[in-house]
Protein backbone atom coordinates (compact mmCIF):
# COMPACT_ATOMS: atom_id res chain seq x y z
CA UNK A 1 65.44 161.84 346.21
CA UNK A 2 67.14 163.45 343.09
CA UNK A 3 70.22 162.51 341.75
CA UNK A 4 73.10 164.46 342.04
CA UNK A 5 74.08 166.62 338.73
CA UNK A 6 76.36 165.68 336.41
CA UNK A 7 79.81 167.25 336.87
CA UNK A 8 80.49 169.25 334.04
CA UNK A 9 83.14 171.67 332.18
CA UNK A 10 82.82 175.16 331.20
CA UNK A 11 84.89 176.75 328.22
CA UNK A 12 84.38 180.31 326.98
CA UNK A 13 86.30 179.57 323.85
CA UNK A 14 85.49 177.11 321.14
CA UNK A 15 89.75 176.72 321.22
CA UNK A 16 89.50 175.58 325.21
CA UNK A 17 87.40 172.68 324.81
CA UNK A 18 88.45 169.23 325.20
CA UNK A 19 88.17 168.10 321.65
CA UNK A 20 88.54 164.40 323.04
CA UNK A 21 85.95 164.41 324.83
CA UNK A 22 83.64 167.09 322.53
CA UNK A 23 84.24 164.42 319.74
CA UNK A 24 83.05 161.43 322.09
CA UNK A 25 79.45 162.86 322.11
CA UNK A 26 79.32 165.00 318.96
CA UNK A 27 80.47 163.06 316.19
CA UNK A 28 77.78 160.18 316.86
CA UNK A 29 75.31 162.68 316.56
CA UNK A 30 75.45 164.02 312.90
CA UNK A 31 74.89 167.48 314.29
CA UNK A 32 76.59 169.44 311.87
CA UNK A 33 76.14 172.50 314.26
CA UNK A 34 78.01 171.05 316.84
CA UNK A 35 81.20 171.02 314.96
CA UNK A 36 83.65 173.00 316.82
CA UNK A 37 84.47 174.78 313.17
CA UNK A 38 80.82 175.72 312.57
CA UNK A 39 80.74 177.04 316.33
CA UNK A 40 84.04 179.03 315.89
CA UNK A 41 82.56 180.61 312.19
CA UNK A 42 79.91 181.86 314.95
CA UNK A 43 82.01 182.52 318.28
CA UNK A 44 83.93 184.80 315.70
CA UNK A 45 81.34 186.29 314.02
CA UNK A 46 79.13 187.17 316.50
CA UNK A 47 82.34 188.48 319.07
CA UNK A 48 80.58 191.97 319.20
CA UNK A 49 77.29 190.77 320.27
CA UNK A 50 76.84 187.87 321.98
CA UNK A 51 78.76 185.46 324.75
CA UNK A 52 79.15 182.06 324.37
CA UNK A 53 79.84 178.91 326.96
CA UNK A 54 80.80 175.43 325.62
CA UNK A 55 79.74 172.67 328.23
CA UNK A 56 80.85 168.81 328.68
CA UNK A 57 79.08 166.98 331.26
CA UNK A 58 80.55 164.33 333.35
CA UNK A 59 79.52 161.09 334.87
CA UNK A 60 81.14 160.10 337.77
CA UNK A 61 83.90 158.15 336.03
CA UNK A 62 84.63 160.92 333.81
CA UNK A 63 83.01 159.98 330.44
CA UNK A 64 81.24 162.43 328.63
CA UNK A 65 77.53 162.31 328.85
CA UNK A 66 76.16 165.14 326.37
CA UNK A 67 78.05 168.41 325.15
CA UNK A 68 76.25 172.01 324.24
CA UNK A 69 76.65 175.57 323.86
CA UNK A 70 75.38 178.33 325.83
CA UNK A 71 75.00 181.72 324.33
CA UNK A 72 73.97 185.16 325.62
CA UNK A 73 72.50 187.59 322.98
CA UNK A 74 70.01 190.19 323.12
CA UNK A 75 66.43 189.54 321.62
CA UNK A 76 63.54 191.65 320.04
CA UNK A 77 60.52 189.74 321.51
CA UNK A 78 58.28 191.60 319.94
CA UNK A 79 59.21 190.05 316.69
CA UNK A 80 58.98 186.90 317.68
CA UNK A 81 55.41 187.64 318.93
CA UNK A 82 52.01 187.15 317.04
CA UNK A 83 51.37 189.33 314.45
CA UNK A 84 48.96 191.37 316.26
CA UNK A 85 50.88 191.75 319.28
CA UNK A 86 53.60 193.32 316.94
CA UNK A 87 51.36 195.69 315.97
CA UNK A 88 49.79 196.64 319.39
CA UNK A 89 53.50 197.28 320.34
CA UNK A 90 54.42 199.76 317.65
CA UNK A 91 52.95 202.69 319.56
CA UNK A 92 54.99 201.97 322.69
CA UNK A 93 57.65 201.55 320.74
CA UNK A 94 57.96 205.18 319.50
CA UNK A 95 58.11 206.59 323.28
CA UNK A 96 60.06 203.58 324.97
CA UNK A 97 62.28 202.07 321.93
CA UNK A 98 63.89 199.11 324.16
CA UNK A 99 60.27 197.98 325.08
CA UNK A 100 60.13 194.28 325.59
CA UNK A 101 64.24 194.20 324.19
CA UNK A 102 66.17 192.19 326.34
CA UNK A 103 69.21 189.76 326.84
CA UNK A 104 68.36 186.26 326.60
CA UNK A 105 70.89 182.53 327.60
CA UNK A 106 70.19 180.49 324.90
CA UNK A 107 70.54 176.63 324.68
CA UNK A 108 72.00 176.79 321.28
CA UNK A 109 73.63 179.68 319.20
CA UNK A 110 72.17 183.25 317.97
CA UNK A 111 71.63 181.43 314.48
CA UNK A 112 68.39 180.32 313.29
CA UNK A 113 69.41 176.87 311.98
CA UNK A 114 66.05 174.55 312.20
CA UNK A 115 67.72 172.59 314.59
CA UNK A 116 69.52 172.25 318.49
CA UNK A 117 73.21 172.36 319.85
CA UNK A 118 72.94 169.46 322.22
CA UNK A 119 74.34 166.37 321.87
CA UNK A 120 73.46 163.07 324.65
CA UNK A 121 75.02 160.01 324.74
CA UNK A 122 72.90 156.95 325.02
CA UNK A 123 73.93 156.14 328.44
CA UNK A 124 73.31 159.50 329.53
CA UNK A 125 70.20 160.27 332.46
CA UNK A 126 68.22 162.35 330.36
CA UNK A 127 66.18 163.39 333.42
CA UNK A 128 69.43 164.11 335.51
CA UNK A 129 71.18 165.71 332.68
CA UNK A 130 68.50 168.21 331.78
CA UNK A 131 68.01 169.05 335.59
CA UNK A 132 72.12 170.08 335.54
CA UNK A 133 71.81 172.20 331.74
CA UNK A 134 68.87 174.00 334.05
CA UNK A 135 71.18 174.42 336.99
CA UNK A 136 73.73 175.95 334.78
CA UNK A 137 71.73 177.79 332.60
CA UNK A 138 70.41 179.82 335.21
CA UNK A 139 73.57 180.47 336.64
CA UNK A 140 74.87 181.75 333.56
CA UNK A 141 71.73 183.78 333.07
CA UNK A 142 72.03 185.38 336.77
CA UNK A 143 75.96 186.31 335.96
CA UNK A 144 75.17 187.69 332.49
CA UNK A 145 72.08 189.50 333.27
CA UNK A 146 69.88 187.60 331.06
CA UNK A 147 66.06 187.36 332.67
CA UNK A 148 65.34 184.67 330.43
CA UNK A 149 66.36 181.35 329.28
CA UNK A 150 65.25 179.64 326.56
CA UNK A 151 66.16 175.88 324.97
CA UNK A 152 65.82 175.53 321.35
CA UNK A 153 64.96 174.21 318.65
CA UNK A 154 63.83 170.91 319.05
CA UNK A 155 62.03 168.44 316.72
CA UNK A 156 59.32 166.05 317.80
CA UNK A 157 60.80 163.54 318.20
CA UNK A 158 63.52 165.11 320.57
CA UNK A 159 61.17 167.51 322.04
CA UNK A 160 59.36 164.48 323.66
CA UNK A 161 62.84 163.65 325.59
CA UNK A 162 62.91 167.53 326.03
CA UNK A 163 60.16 167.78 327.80
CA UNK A 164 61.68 167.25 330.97
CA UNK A 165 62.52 170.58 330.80
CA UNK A 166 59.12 171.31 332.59
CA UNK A 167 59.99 170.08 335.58
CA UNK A 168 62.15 172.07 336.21
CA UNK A 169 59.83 175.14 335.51
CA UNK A 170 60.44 175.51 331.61
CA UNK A 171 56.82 176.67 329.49
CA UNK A 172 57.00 175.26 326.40
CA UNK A 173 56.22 177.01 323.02
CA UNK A 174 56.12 175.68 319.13
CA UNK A 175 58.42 177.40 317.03
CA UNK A 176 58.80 177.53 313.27
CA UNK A 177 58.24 174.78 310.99
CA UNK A 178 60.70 172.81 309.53
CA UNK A 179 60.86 171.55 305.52
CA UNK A 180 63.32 168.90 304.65
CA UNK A 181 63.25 167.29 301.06
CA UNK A 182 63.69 163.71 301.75
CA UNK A 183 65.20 161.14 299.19
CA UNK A 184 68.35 159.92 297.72
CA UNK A 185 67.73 161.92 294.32
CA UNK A 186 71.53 161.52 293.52
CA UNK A 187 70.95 164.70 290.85
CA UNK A 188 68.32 167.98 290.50
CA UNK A 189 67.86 166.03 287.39
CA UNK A 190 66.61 162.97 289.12
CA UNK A 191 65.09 164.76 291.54
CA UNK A 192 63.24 166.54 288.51
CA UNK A 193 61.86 163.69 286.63
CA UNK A 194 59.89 162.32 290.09
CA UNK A 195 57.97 166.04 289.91
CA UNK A 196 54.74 166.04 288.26
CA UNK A 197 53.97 167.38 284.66
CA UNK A 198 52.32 170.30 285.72
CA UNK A 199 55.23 171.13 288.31
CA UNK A 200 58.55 170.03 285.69
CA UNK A 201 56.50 172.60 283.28
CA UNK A 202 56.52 175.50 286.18
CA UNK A 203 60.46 174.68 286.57
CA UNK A 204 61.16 175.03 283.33
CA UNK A 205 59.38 178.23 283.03
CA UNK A 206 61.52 179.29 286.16
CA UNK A 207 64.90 178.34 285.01
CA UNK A 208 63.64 180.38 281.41
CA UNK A 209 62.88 183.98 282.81
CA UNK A 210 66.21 183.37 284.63
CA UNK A 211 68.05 183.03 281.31
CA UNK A 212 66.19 185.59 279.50
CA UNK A 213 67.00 188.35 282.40
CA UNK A 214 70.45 187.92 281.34
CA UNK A 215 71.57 186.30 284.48
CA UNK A 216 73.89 183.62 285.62
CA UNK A 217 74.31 181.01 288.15
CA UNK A 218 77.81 178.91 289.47
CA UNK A 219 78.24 176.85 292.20
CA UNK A 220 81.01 177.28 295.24
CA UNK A 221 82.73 175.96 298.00
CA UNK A 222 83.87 178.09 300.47
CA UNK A 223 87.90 177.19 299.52
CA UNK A 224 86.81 178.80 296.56
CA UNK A 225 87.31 182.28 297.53
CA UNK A 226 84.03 183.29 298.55
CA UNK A 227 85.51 184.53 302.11
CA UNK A 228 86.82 187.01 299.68
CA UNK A 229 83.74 187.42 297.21
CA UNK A 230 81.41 187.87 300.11
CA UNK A 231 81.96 191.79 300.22
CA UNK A 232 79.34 194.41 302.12
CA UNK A 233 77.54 194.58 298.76
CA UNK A 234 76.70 190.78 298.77
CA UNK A 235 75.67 190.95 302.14
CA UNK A 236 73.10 193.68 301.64
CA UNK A 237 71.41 191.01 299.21
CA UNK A 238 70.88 189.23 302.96
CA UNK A 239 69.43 192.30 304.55
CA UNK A 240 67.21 192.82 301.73
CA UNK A 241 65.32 189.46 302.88
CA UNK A 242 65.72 190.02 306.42
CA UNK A 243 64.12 193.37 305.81
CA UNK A 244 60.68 191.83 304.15
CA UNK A 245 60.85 189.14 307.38
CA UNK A 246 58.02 188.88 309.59
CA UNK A 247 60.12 187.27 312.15
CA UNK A 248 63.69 188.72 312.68
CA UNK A 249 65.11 186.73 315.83
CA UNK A 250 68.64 187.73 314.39
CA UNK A 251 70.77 189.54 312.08
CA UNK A 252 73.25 187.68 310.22
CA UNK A 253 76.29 189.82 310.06
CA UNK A 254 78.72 189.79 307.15
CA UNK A 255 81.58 187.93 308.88
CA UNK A 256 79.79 185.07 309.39
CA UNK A 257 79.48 184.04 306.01
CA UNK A 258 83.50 184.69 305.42
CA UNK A 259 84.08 182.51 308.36
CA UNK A 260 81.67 179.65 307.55
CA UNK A 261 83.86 179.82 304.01
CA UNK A 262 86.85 179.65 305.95
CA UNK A 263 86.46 177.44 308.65
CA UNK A 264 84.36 175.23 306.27
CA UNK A 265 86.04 175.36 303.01
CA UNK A 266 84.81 171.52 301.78
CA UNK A 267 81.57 171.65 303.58
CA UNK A 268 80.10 175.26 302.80
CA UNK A 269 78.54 175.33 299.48
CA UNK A 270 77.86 178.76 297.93
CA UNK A 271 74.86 179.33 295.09
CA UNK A 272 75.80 182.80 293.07
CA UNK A 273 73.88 184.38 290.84
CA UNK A 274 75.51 187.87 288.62
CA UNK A 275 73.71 190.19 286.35
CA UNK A 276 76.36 191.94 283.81
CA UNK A 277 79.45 190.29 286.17
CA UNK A 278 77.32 192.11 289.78
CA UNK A 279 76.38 189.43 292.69
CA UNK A 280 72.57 189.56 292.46
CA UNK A 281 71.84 186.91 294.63
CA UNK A 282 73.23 183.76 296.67
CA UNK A 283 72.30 180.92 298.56
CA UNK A 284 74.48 179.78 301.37
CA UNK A 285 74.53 175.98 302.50
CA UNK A 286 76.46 173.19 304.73
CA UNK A 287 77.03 169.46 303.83
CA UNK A 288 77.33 167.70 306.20
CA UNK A 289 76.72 163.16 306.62
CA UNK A 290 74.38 162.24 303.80
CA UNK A 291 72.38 165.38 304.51
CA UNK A 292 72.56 168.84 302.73
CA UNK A 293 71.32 172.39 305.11
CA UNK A 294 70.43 175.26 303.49
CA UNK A 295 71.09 178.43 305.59
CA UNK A 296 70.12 181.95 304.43
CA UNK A 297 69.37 183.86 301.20
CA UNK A 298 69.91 186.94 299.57
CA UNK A 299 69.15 188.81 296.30
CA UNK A 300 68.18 192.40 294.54
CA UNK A 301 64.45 192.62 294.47
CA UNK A 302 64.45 194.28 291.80
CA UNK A 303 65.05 191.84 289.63
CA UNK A 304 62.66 189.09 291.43
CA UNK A 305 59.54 189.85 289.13
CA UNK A 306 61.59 189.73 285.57
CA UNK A 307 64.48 186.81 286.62
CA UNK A 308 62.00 184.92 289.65
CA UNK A 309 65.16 185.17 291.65
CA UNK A 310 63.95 183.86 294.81
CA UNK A 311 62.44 180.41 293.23
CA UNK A 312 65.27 180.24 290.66
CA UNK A 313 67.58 180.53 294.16
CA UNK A 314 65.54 177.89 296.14
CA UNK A 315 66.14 175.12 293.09
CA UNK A 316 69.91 176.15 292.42
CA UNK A 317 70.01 175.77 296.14
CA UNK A 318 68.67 172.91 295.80
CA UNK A 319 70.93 171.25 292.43
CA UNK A 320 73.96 172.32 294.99
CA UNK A 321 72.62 169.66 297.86
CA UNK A 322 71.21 166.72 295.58
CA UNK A 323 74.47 165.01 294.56
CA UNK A 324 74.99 161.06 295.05
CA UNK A 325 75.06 159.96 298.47
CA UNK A 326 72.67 162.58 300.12
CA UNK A 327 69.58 161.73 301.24
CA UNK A 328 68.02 164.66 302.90
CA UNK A 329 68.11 168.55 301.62
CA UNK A 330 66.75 170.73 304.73
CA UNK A 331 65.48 173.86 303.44
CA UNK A 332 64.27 175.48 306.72
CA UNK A 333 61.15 177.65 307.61
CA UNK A 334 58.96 179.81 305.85
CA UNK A 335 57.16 179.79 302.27
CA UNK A 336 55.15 176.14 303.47
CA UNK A 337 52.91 176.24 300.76
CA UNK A 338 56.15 176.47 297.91
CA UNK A 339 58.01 174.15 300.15
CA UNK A 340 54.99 171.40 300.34
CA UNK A 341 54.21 171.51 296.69
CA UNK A 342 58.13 170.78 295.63
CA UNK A 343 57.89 167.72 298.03
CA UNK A 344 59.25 168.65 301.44
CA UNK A 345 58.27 167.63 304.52
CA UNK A 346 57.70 169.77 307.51
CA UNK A 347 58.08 169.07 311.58
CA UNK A 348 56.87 171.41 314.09
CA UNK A 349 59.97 172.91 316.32
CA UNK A 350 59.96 173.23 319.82
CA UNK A 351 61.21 175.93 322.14
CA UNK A 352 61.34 175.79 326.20
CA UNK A 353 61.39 178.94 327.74
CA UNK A 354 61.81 180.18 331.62
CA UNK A 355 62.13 183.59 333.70
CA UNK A 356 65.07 183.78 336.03
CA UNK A 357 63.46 184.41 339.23
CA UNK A 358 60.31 183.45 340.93
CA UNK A 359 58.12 186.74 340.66
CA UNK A 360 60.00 187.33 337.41
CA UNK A 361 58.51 183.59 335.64
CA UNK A 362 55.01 184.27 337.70
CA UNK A 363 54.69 187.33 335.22
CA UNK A 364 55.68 185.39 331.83
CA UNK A 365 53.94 182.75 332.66
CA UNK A 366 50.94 185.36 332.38
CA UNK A 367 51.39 186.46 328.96
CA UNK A 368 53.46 183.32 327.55
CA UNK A 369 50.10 183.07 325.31
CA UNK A 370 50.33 186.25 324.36
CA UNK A 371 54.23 186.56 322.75
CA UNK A 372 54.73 183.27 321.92
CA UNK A 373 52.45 180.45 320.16
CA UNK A 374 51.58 177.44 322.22
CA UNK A 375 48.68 176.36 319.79
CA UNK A 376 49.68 172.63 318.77
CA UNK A 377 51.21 172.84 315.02
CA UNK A 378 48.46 172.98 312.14
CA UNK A 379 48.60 170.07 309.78
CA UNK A 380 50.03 171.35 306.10
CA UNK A 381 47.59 172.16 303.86
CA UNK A 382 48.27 171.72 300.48
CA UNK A 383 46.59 174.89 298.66
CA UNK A 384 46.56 175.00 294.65
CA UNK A 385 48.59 178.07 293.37
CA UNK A 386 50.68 179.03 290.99
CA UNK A 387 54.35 180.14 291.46
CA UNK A 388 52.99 183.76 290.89
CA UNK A 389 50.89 183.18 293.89
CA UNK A 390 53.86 183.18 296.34
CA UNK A 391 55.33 185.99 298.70
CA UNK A 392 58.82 185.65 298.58
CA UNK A 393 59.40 188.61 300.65
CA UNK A 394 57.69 187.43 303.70
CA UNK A 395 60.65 184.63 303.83
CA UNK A 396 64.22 185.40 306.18
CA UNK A 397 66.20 182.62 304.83
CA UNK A 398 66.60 180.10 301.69
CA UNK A 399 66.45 177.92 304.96
């Protein structure tokens, strides 16, 4: 017989949870995406567009047993799909422009962040707990209008506890890769002198055409004003990248990076590059425990072939996150080969997915192959090229 679910709480607003009791779970977890100032930069941000639940589950004398956020936002699967399924949609697309748009209840938060918004306590029943997340998630779906659900994004070594999720009906799919750099460094310039010759030379050469394109880099946290230097301008250097993406699961919009400045001013960290006193390109980061995230990108492509931008961004980006006391620098998806040859490491995410309704799953279940990719995840490669050899373009985020 199955246990009973947890009891739980429900809060639509980051400023009605129980903070007690959030804290209780969270703070063991070094999840910096689970702190409530984080989530508010996002409930704020994303007001227009999404809905968002915050949950505390209960055992039955009261202590919390894992804490998460639920959000509603509405999806483009056809991005997320293969690339040949993207293009097999584009004709549809022209006569029926919603095609395969739709609302989806997310485990997590409209923010691609290489990582989850759950948090368990050790003496939590995982199987229990993740039987009452389904019981609520499709509740919420059913109220919202969502058809799907969808739990994300797990490593591998959480997606094996995740995996419960099947049982209760969930098809499970890999999503991006994940790089982290890995190693107390304590400087870019110790960090530096454990590259090889061949790669210290290409850095150099890098930080060069940088200086020679006339441009300049500094280094901010958000209490530094950048809620005010992050003006529409700035954020079209953003759009520019999102534009080139492959994959565009969601579009960061301006006020999020003013909030994460605000409600984070110690633990945001802000990369800048000018040309001639003009933003030409940022890199936007969190700090959190002994561990360093870099978020998103942005910069004028124009000036990417003369200045190499995008790589001078990804080691400034870098400098920012190696300072004493940090021992991991997670640069997120995309560009594997660049990532792999400056010495990250990358881990296969996981993503659980599920129709609301019976005939409803019988028909994803169908073509689950088809818009998502359940092929287990390649091992890296490591392919000799040059920096030249990179496409920056084909890359959403710094992370």
């Amino acid at each position: 017989m199955a246990a009973a679910p947890y009891q739980y709480d429900l809060a639509t607003c980051v400023d009605d949870i129980d903070i007690k009791s959030w804290h209780q779970v969270c703070d063991s977890s070094g999840n910096p995406y689970l702190d409530l100032r984080f989530l508010r930069a996002v409930e704020i941000s994303f007001a227009r567009e999404a809905s968002f639940w915050y949950l505390i589950a209960r055992d039955e004398s009261g202590r919390s047993v894992a804490c998460t956020c639920f959000s509603r936002y509405l999806v483009d699967g056809v991005l997320m799909a293969p690339a040949v399924i993207q293009r097999g949609i584009t004709g549809i697309r022209r006569f029926w422009p919603s095609f395969l748009k739709y609302k989806i209840l997310l485990c997590g938060i409209p923010v691609s962040t290489c990582n989850h918004q759950l948090a368990i306590a050790d003496h939590a029943d995982r199987q229990r707990l993740l039987a009452t997340l389904d019981t609520v998630a499709v509740k919420l779906a059913r109220a919202s209008g969502c058809p799907l659900i969808s739990f994300k994004e797990f490593p591998p070594e959480i997606a094996v506890q995740m995996d419960a999720l099947k049982d209760e009906g969930f098809l499970w799919a890999r999503s991006v890769m994940a790089y982290s750099l890995k190693g107390e460094y304590g400087s870019f310039d110790g960090y530096y002198d454990t590259r090889s010759k061949s790669r210290r030379s290409k850095i150099r050469k890098t930080f060069r055409k940088l200086e020679c394109a006339g441009l300049t880099c500094e280094e901010r946290q958000g209490r530094d004003g950048v809620d005010q230097l992050f003006t529409d301008d700035v954020h079209r250097l953003y759009l520019n990248v999102l534009d080139r993406a492959h994959v565009k699961f969601e579009k960061i919009p301006v006020e999020f990076f003013r909030e994460l400045a605000r409600q984070l001013p110690d633990e945001s960290c802000f990369t800048i590059f000018r040309k001639d006193n003009r933003i030409v390109g940022f890199c936007c980061g969190l700090r959190s425990h002994r561990q360093h995230h870099m978020l998103f990108c942005g910069l004028d492509y124009s000036l990417n072939s003369d200045a190499e931008l995008y790589f001078n961004i990804l080691y400034r980006g870098l400098s920012h996150g190696i300072i004493p006391g940090v021992k991991a620098v997670h640069i997120g998806a995309a560009a594997d080969e660049f990532k792999q040859h400056i010495g990250c490491e990358g881990k296969p995410l996981s993503i659980y997915v599920k129709a609301v309704g019976t005939v409803r799953h019988f028909l994803l279940k169908q073509v689950f192959g088809l818009l998502f990719d359940t092929k287990p995840a390649p091992v890296p490669q490591l392919v000799q090229h040059t920096t030249e050899d990179y496409e920056p373009q084909e890359v959403r985020r710094a992370a």
